[in-house]
N, C-alpha and C. Protein backbone atom coordinates (compact mmCIF):
# COMPACT_ATOMS: atom_id res chain seq x y z
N UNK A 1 0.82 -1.19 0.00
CA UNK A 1 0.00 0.00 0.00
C UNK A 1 0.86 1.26 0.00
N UNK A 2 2.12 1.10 0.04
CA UNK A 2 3.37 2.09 -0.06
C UNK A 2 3.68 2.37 -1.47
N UNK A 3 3.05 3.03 -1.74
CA UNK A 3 3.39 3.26 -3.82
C UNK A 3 5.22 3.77 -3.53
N UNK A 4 5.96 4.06 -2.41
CA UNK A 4 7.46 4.78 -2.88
C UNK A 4 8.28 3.60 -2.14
N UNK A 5 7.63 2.21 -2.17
CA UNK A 5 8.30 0.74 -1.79
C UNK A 5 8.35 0.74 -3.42
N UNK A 6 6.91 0.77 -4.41
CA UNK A 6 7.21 0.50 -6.08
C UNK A 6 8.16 1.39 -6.17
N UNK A 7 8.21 2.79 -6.07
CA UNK A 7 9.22 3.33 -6.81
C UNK A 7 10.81 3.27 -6.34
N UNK A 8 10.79 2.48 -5.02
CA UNK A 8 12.60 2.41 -4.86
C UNK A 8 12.87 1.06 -5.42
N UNK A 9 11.82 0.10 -5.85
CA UNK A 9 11.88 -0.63 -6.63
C UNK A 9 12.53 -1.17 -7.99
N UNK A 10 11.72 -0.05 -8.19
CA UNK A 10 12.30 0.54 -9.87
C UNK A 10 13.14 1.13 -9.80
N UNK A 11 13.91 1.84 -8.70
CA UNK A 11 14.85 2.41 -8.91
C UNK A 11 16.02 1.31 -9.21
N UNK A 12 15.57 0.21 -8.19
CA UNK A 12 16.84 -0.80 -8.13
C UNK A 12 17.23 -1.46 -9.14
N UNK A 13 16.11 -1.37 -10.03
CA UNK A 13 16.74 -2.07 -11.46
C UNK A 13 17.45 -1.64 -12.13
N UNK A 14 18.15 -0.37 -11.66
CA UNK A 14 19.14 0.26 -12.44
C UNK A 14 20.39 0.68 -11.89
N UNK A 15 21.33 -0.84 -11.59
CA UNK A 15 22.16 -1.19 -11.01
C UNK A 15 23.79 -0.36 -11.19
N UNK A 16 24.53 -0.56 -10.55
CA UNK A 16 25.94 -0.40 -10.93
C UNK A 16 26.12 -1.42 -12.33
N UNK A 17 26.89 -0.80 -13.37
CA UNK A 17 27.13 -1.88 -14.13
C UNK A 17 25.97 -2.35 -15.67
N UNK A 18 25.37 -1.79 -15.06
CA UNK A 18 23.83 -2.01 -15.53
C UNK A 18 23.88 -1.37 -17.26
N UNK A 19 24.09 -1.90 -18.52
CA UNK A 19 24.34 -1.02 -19.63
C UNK A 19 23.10 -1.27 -20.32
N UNK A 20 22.09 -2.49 -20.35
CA UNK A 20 21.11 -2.29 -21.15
C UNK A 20 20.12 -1.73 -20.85
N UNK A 21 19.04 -1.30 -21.51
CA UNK A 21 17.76 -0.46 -21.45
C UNK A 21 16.90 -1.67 -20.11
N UNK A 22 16.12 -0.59 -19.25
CA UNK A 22 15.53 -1.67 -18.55
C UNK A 22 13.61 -1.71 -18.53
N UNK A 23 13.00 -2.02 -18.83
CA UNK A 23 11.39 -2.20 -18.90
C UNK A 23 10.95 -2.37 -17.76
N UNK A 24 9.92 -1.79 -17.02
CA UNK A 24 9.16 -2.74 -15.97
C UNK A 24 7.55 -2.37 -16.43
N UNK A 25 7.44 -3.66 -16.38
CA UNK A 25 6.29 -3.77 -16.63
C UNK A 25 5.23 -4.23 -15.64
N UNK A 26 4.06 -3.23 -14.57
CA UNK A 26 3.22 -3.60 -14.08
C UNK A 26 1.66 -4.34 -14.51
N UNK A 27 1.61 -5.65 -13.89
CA UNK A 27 0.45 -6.54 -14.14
C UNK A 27 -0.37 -6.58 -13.14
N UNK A 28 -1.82 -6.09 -13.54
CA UNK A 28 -2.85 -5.85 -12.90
C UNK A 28 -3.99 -6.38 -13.35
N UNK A 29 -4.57 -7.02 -12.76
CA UNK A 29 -5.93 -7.99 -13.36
C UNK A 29 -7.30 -6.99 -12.95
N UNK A 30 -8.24 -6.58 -13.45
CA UNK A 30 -9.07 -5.61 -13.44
C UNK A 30 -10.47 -6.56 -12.03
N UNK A 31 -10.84 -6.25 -11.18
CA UNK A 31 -11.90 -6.70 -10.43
C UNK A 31 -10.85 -7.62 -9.04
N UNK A 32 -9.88 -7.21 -8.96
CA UNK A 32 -8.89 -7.95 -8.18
C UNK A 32 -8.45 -7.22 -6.74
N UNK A 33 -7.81 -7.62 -6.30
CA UNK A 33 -7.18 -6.77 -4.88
C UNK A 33 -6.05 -6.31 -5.43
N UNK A 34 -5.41 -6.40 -6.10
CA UNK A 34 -4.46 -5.98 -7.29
C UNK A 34 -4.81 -4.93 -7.46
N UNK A 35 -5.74 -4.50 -8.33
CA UNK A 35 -6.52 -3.34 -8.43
C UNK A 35 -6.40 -2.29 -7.80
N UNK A 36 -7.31 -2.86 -6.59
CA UNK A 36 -7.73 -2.15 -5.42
C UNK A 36 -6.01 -1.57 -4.88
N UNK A 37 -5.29 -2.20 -4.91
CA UNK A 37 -4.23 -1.79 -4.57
C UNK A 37 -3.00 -0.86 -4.98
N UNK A 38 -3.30 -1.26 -6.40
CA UNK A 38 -2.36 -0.38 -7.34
C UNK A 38 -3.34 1.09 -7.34
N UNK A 39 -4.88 1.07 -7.47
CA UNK A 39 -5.49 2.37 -7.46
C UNK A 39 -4.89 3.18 -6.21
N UNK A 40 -5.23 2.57 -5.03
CA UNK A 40 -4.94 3.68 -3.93
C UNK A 40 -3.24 3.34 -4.23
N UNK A 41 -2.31 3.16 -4.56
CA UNK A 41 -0.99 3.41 -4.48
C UNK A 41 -0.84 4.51 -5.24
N UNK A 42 -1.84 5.17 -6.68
CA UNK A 42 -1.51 5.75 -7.63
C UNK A 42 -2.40 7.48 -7.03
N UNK A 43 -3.58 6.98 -6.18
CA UNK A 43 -3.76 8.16 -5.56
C UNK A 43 -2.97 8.51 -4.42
N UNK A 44 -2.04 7.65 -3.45
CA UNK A 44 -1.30 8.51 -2.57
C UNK A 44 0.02 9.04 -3.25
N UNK A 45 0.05 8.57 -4.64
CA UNK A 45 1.24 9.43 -4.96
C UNK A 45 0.92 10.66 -6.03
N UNK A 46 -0.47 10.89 -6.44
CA UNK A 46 -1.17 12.00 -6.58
C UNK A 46 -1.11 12.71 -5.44
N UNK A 47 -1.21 12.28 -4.15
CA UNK A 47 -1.42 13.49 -3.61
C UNK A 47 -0.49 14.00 -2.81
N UNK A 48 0.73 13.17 -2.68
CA UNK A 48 1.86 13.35 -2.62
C UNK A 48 2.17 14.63 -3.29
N UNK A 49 2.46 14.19 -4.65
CA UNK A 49 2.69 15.39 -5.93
C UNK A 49 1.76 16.77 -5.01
N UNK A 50 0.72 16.92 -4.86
CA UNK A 50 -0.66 17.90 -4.54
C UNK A 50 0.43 18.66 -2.75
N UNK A 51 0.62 18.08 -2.06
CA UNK A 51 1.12 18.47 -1.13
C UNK A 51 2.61 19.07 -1.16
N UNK A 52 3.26 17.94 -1.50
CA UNK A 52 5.12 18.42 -1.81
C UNK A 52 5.23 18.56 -3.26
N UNK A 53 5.13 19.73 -4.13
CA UNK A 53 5.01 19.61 -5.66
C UNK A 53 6.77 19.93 -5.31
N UNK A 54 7.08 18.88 -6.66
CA UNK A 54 8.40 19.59 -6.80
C UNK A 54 9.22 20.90 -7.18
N UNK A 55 8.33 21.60 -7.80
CA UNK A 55 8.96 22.94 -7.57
C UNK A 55 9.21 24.07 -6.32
N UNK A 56 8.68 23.12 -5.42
CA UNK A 56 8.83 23.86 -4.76
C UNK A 56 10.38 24.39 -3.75
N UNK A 57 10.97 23.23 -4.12
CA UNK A 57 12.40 22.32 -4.05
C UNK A 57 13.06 23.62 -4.58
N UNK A 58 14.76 24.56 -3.48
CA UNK A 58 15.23 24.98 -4.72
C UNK A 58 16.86 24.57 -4.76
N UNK A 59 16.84 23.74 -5.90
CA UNK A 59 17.86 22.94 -5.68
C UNK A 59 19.32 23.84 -6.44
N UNK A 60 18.73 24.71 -7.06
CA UNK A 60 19.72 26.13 -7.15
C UNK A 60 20.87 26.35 -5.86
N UNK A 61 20.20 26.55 -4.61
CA UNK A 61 20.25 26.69 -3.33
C UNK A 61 21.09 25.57 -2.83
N UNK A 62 20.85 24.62 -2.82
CA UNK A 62 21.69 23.33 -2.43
C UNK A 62 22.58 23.35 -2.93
N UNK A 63 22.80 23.28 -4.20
CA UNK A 63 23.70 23.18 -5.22
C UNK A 63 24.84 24.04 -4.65
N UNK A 64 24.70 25.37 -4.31
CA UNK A 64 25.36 26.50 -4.18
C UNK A 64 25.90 26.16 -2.64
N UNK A 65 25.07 25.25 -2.33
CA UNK A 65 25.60 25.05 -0.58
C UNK A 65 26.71 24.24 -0.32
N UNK A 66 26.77 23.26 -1.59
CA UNK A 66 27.40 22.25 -1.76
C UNK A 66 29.14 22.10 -1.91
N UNK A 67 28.93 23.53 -2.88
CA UNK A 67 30.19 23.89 -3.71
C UNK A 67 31.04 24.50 -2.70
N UNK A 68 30.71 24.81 -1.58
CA UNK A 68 31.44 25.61 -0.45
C UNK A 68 32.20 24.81 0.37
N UNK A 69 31.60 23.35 0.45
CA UNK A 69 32.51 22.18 0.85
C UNK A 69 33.93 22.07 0.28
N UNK A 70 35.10 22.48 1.32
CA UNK A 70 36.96 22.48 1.45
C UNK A 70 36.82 21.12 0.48
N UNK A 71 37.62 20.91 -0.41
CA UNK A 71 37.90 19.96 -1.36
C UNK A 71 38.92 18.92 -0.88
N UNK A 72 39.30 19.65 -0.04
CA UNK A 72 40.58 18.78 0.97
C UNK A 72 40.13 18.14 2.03
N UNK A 73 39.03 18.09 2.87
CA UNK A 73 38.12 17.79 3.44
C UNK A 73 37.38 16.70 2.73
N UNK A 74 36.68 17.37 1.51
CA UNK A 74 36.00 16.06 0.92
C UNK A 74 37.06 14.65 0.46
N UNK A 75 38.06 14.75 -0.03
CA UNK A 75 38.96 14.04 -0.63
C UNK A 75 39.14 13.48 0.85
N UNK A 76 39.42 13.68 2.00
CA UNK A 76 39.37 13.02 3.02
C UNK A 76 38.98 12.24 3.32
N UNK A 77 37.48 12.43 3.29
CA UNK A 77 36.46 11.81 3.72
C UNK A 77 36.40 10.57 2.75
N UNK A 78 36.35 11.30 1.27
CA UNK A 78 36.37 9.90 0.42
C UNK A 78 37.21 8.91 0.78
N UNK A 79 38.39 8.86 0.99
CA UNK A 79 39.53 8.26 1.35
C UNK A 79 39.11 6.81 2.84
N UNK A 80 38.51 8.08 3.41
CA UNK A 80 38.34 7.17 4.98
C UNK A 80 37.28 6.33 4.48
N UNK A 81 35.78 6.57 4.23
CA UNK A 81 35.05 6.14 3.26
C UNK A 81 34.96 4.60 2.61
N UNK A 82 36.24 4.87 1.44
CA UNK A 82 36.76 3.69 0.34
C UNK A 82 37.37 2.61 1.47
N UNK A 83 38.24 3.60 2.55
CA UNK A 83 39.24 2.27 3.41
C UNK A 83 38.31 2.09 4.10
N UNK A 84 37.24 2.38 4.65
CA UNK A 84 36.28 1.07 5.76
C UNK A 84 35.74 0.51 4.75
N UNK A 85 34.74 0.80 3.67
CA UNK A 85 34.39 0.15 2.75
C UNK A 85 34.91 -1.39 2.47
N UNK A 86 36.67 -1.12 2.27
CA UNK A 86 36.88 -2.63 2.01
C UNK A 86 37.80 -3.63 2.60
N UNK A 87 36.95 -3.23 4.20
CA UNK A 87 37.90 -3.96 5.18
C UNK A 87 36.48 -5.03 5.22
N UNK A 88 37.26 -6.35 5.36
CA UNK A 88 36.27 -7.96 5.41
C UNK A 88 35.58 -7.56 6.71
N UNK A 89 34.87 -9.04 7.29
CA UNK A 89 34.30 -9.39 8.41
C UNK A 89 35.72 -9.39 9.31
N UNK A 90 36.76 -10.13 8.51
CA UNK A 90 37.75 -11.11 9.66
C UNK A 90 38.73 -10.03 9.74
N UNK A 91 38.40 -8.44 9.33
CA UNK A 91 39.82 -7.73 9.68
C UNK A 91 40.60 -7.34 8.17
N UNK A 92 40.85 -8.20 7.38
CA UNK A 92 41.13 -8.09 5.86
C UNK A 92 41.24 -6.78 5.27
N UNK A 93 41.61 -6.50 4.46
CA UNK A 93 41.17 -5.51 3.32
C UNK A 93 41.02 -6.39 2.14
N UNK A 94 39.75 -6.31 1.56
CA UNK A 94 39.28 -6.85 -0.19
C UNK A 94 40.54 -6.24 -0.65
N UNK A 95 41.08 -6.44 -2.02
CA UNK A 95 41.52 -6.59 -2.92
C UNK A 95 41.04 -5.89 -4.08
N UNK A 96 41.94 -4.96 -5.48
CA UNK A 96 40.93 -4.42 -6.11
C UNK A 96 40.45 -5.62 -7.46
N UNK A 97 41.44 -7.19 -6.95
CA UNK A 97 40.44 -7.81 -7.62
C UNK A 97 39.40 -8.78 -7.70
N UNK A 98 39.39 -8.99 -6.05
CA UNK A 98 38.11 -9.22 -5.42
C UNK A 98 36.61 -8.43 -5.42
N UNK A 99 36.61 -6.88 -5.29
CA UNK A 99 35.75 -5.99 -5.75
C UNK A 99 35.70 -6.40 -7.15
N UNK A 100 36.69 -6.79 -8.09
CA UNK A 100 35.90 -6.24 -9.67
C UNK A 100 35.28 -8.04 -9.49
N UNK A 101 35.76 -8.70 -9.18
CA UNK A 101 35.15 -10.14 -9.22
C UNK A 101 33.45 -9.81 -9.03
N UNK A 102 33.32 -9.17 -7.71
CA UNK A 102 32.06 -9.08 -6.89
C UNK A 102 31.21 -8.02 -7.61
N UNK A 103 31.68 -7.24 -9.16
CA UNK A 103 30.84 -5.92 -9.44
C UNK A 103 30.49 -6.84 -10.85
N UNK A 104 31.53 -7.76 -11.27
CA UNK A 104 31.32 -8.44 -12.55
C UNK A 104 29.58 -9.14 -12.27
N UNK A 105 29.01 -8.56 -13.70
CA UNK A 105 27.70 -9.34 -13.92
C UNK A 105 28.00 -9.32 -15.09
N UNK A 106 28.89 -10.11 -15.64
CA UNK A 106 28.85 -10.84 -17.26
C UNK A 106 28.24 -12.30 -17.40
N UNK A 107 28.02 -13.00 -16.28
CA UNK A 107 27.59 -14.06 -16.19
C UNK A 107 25.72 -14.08 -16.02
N UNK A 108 25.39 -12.58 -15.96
CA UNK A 108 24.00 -12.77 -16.04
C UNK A 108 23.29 -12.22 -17.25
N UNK A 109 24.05 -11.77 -18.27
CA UNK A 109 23.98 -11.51 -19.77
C UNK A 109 24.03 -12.67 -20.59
């Protein structure tokens, strides 16, 4: 009954790695709970839109907030970031060719 559970949904189909076009296609049988369900999912995100319209957003503003972030600072952070990122369970650090092993999806093409 969460219509923005469908849409992080769909978001997920568009993976790291991800190069072909992706379709989703929703199936709904007409006189069903299906129905009933996809209707009110499609009006709470009507009225979603009706309450928080996106313009109201000014991402001008953010943007500008953003750019003020020390670059030496950020590069930091990335750094600390990447190194917890690819420390194992047992203490380890992954490998950069353990990560490409684990990002490879040629085997599902």
């Amino acid at each position: 009954w969460n219509p923005q559970v469908d849409c992080q949904a769909e978001a997920r189909c568009h993976r790291i790695g991800q190069t072909k076009p992706v379709c989703i296609y929703r199936l709904v049988s007409q006189n069903t709970l299906d129905e009933v369900i996809y209707e009110t999912a499609q009006s709470k995100l009507r009225l979603g839109h009706i309450v928080l319209p996106p313009h109201l957003f000014k991402f001008e503003a953010i943007a500008k907030d953003q750019q003020k972030v020390d670059l030496n600072e950020l590069l930091r952070q990335i750094r600390m970031e990447t190194k917890d990122n690819r420390v194992r369970p047992d203490g380890n650090i992954y490998t950069d060719a353990e990560i490409e092993k684990f990002l490879d999806r040629s085997d599902l093409m």
